[in-house]
N, C-alpha and C. Protein backbone atom coordinates (compact mmCIF):
# COMPACT_ATOMS: atom_id res chain seq x y z
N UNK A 1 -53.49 -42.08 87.42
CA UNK A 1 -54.23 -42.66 86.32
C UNK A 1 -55.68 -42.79 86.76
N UNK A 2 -56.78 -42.13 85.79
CA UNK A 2 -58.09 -42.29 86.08
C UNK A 2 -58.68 -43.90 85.78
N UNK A 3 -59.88 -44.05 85.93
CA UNK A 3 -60.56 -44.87 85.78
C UNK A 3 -60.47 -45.52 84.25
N UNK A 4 -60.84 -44.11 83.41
CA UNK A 4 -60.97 -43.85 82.26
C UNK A 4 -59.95 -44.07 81.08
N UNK A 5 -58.59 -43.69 81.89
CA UNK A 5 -57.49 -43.67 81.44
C UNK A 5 -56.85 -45.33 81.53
N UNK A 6 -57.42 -46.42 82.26
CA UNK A 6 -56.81 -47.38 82.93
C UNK A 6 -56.51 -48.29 81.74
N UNK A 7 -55.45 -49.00 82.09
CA UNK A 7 -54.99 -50.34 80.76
C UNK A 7 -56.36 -51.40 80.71
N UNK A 8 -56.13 -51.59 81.95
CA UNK A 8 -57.56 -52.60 82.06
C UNK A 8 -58.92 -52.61 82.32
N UNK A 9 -59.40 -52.87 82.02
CA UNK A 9 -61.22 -53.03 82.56
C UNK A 9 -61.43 -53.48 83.45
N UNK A 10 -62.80 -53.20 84.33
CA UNK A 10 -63.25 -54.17 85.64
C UNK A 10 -63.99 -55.26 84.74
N UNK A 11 -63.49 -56.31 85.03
CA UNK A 11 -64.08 -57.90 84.61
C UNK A 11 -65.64 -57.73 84.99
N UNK A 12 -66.59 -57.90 84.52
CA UNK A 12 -67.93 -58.28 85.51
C UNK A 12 -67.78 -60.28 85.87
N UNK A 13 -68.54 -59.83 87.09
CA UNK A 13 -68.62 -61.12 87.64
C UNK A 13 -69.05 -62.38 87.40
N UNK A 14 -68.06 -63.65 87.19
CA UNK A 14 -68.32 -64.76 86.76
C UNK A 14 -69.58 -65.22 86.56
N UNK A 15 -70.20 -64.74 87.58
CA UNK A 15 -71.77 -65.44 87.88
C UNK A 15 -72.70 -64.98 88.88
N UNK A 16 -74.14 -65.00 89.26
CA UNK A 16 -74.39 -64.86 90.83
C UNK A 16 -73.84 -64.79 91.74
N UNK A 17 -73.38 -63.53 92.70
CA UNK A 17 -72.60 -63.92 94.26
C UNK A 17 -73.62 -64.53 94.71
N UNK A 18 -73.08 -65.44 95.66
CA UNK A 18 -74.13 -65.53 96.91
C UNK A 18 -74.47 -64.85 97.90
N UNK A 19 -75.42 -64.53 98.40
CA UNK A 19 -75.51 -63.69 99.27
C UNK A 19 -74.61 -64.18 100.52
N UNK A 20 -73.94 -63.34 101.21
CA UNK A 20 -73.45 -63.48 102.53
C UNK A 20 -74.34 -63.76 103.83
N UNK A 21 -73.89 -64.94 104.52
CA UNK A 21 -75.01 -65.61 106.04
C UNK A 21 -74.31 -64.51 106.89
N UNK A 22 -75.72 -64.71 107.35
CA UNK A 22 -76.12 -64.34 108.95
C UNK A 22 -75.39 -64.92 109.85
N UNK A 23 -75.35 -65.92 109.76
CA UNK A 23 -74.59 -66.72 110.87
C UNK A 23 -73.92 -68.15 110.54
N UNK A 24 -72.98 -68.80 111.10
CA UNK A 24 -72.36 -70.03 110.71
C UNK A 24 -73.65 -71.34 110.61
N UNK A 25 -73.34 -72.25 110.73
CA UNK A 25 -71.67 -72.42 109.81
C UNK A 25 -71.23 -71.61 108.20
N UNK A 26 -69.81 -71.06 108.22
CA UNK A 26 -69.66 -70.66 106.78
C UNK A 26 -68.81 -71.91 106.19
N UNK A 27 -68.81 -71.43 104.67
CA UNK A 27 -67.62 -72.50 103.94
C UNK A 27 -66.21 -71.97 104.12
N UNK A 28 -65.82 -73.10 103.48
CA UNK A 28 -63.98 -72.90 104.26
C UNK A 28 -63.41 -72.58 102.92
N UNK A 29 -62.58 -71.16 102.32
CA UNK A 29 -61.96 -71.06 101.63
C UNK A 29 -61.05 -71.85 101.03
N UNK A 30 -61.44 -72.12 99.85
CA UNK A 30 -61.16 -73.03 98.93
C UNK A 30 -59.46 -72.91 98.75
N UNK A 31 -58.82 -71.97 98.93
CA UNK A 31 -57.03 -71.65 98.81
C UNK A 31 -56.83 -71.80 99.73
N UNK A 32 -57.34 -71.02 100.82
CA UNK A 32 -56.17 -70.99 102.40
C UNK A 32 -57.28 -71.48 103.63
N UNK A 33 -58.49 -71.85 103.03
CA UNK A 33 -59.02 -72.82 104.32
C UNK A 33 -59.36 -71.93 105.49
N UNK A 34 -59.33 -70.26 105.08
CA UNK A 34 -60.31 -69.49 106.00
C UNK A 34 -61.58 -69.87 106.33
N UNK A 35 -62.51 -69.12 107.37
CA UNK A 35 -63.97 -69.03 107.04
C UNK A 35 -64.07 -68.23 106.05
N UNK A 36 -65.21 -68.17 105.13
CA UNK A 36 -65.71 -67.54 104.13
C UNK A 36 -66.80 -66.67 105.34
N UNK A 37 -67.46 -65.76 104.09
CA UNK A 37 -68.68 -65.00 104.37
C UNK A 37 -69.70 -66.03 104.13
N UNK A 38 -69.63 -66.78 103.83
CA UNK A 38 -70.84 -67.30 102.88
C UNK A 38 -71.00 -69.04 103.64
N UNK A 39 -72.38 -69.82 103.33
CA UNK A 39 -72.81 -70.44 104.26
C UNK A 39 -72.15 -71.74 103.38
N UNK A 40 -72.07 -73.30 104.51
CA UNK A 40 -71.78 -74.03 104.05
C UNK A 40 -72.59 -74.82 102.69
N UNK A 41 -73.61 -74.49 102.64
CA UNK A 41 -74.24 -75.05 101.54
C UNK A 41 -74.03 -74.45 100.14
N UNK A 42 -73.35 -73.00 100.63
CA UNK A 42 -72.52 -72.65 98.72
C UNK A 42 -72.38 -73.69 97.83
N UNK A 43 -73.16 -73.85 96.74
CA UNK A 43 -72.30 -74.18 95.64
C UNK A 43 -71.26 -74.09 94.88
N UNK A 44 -69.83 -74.66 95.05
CA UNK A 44 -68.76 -73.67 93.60
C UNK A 44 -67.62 -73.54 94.62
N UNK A 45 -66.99 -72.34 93.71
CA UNK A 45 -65.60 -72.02 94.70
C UNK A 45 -65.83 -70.62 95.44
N UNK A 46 -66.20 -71.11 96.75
CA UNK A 46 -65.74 -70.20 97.64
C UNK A 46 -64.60 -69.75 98.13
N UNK A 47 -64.26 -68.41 98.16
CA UNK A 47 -62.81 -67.41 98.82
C UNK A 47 -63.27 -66.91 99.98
N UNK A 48 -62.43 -66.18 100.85
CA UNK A 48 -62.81 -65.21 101.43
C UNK A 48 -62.41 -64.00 101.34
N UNK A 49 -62.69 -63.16 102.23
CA UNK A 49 -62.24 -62.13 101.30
C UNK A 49 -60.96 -61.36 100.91
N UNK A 50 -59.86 -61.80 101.81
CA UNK A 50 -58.59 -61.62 101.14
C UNK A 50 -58.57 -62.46 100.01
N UNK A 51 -58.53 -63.43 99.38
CA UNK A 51 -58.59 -64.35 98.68
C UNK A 51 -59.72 -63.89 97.40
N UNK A 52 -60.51 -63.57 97.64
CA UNK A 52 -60.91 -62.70 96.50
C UNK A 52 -60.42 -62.00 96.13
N UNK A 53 -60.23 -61.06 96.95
CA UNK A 53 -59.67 -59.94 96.46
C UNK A 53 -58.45 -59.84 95.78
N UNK A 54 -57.28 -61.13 96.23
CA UNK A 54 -56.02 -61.34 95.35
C UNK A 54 -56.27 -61.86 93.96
N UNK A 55 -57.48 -62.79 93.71
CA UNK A 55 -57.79 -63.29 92.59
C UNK A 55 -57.99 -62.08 91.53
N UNK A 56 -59.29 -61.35 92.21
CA UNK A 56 -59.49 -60.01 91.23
C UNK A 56 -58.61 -59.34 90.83
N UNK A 57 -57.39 -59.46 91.82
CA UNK A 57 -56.39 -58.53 91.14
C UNK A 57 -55.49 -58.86 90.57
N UNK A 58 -55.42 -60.60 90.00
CA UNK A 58 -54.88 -61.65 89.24
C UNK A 58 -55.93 -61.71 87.70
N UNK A 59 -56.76 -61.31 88.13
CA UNK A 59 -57.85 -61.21 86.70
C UNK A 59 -57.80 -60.07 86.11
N UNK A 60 -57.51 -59.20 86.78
CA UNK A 60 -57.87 -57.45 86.46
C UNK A 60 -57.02 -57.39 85.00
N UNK A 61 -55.73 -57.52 85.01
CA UNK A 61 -54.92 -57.51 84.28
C UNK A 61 -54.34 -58.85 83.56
N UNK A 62 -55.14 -59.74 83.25
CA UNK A 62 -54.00 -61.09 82.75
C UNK A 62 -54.98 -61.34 81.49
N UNK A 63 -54.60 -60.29 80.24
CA UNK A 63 -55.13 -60.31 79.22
C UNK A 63 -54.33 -60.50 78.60
């Protein structure tokens, strides 16, 4: 199945990413309490990136 052909659409993104730090401290994933990419002063809900990535693919399709 192409892109083109697909049931679902790519969602665009809730909002601004944050850019990803340079260096720690990061925030602690909001589900499983990983480090994130992203610095402790994020605003919002931070994932990391397994945890994103399961979400997106909980959004992709739940129309």
């Amino acid at each position: 199945m192409t892109d083109a052909t697909s049931y679902c659409g790519t969602p665009e993104p809730a909002g601004p990413k944050p850019e990803p730090a340079a260096e720690g401290p990061f925030a602690s994933c909001v589900l499983c309490q990983e480090p994130t990419e992203y610095p402790e002063s994020t605003k919002g809900i931070t994932l990391c990136p397994v945890c994103e990535w399961q979400e997106a693919q909980r959004m992709a399709c739940s129309g």
